[in-house]
N, C-alpha and C. Protein backbone atom coordinates (compact mmCIF):
# COMPACT_ATOMS: atom_id res chain seq x y z
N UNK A 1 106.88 77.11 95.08
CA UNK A 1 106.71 78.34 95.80
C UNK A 1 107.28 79.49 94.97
N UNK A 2 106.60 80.66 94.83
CA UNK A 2 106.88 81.83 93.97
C UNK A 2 107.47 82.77 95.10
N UNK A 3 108.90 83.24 94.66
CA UNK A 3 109.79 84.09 95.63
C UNK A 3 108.99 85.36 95.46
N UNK A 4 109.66 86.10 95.80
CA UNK A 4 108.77 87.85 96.17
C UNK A 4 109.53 88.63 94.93
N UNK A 5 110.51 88.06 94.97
CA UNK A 5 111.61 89.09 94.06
C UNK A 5 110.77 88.86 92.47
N UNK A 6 110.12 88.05 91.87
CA UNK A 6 109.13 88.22 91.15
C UNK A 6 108.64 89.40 90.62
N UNK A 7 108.32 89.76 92.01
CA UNK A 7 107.18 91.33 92.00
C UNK A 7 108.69 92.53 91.80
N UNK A 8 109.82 92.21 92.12
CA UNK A 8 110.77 93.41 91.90
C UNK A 8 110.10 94.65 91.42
N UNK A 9 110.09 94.29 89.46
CA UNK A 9 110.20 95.23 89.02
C UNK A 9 108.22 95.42 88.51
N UNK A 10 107.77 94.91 89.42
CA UNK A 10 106.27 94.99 88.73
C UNK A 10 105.79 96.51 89.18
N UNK A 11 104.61 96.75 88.68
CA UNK A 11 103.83 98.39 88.55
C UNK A 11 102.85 97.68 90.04
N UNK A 12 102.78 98.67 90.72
CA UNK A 12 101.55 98.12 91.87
C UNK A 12 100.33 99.17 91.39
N UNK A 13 99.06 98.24 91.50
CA UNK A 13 97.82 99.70 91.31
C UNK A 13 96.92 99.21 92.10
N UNK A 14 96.53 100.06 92.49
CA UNK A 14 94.57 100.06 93.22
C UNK A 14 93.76 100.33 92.53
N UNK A 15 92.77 100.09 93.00
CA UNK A 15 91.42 100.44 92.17
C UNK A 15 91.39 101.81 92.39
N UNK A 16 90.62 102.24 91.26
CA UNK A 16 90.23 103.39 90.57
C UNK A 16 89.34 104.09 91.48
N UNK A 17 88.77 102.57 92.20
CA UNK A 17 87.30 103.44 92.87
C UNK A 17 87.61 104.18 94.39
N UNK A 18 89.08 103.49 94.72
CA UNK A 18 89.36 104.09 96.10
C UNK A 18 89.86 104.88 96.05
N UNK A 19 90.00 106.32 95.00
CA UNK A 19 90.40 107.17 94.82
C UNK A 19 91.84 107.12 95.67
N UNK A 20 91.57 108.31 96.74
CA UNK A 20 92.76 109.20 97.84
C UNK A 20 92.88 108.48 98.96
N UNK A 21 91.60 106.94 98.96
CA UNK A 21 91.99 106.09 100.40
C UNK A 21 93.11 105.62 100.48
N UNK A 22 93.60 105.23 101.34
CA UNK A 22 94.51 104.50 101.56
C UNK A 22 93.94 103.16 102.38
N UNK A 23 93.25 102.53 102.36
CA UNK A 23 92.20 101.53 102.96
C UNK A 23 92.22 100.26 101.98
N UNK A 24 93.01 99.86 101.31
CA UNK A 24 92.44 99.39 100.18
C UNK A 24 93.81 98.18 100.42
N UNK A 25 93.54 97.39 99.22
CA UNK A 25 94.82 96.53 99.26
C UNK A 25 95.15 96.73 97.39
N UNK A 26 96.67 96.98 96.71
CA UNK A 26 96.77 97.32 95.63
C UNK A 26 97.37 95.82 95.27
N UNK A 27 97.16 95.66 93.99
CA UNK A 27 97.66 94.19 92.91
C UNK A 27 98.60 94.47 91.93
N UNK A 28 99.77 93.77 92.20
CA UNK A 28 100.99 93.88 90.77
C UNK A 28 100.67 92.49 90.61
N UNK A 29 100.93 92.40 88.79
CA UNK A 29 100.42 91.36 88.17
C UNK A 29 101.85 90.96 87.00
N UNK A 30 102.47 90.29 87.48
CA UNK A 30 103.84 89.93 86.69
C UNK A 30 103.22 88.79 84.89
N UNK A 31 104.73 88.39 84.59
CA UNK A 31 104.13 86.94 84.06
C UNK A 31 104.36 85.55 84.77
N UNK A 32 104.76 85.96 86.01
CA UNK A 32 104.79 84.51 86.47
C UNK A 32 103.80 84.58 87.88
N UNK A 33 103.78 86.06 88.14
CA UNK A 33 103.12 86.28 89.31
C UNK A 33 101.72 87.22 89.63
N UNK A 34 100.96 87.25 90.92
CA UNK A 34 100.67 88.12 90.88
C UNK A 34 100.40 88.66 92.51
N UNK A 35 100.87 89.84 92.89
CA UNK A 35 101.25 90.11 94.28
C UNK A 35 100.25 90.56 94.75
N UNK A 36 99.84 90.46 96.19
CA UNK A 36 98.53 91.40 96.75
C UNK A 36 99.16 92.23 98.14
N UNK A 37 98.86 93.31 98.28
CA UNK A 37 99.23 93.66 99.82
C UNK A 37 98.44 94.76 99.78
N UNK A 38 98.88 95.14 101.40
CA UNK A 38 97.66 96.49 101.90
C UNK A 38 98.68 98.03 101.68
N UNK A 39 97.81 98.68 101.40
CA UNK A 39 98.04 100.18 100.99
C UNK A 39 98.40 100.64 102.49
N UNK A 40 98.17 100.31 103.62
CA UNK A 40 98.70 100.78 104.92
C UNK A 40 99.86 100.43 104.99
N UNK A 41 100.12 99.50 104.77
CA UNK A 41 101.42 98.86 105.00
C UNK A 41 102.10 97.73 104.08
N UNK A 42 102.74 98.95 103.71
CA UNK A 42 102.91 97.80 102.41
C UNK A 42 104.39 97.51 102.27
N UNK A 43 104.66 97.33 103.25
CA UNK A 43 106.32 96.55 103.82
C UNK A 43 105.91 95.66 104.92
N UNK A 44 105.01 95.33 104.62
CA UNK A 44 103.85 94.29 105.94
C UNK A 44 104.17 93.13 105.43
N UNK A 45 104.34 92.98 104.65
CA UNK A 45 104.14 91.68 103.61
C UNK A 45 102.92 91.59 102.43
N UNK A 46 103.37 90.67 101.69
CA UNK A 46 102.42 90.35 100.08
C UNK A 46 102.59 89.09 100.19
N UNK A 47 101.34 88.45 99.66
CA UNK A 47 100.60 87.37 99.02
C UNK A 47 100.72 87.71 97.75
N UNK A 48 101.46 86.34 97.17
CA UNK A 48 101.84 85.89 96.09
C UNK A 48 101.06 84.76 95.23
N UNK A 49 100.68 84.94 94.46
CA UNK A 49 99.37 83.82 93.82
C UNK A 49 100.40 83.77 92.54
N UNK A 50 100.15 82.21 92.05
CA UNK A 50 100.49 82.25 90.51
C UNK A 50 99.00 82.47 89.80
N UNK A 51 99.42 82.13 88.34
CA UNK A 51 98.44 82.94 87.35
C UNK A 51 97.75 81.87 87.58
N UNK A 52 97.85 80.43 87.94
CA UNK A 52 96.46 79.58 87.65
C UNK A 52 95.25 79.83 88.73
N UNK A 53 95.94 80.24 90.25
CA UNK A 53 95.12 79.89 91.08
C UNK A 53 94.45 81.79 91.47
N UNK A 54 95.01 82.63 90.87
CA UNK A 54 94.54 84.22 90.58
C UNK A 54 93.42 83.86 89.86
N UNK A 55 93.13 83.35 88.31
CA UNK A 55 92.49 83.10 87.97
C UNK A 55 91.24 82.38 88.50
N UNK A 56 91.11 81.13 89.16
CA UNK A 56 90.08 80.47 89.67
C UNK A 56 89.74 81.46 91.24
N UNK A 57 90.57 82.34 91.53
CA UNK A 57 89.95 82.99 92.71
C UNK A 57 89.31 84.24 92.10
N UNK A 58 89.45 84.83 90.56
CA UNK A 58 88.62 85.79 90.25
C UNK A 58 87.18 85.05 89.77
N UNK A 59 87.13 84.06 88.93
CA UNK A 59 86.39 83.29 88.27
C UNK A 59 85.59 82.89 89.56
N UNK A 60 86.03 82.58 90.49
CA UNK A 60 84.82 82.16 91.94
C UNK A 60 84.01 83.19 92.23
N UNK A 61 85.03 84.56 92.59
CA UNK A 61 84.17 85.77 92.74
C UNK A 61 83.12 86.33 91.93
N UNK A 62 83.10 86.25 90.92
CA UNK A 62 82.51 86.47 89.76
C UNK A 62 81.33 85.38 89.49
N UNK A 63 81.10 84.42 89.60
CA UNK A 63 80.12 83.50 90.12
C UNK A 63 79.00 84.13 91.29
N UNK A 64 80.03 84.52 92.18
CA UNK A 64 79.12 84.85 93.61
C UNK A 64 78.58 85.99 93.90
N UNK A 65 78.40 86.59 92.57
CA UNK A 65 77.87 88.32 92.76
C UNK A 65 76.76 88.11 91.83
């Protein structure tokens, strides 16, 4: 299990394309981690993925388009 404190000192970003929304969910990407949460609330909690299974969930998406 990957703790949160991981993400401490990580950069959080959103996409480019959601400009001024706040609707969106932003991704910090460590080296051991990589965090997901929502731009509404983002003391809501984060989902924590390691790098193997980030990977096979971009690599799926990317298949299905």
């Amino acid at each position: 299990m990957i703790e949160r404190r991981v993400l401490t000192d990580a950069t959080w970003r959103k996409s480019s394309y959601s400009a001024t929304q706040n609707e969106c969910v932003e991704v910090a990407i460590t080296h051991d981690a990589i965090g997901v949460r929502d731009t509404k609330d983002r003391h809501g909690g984060t989902l924590i993925f390691d790098t193997t299974t980030w990977t096979t969930f971009l690599s799926h998406l990317t298949t299905r388009s």
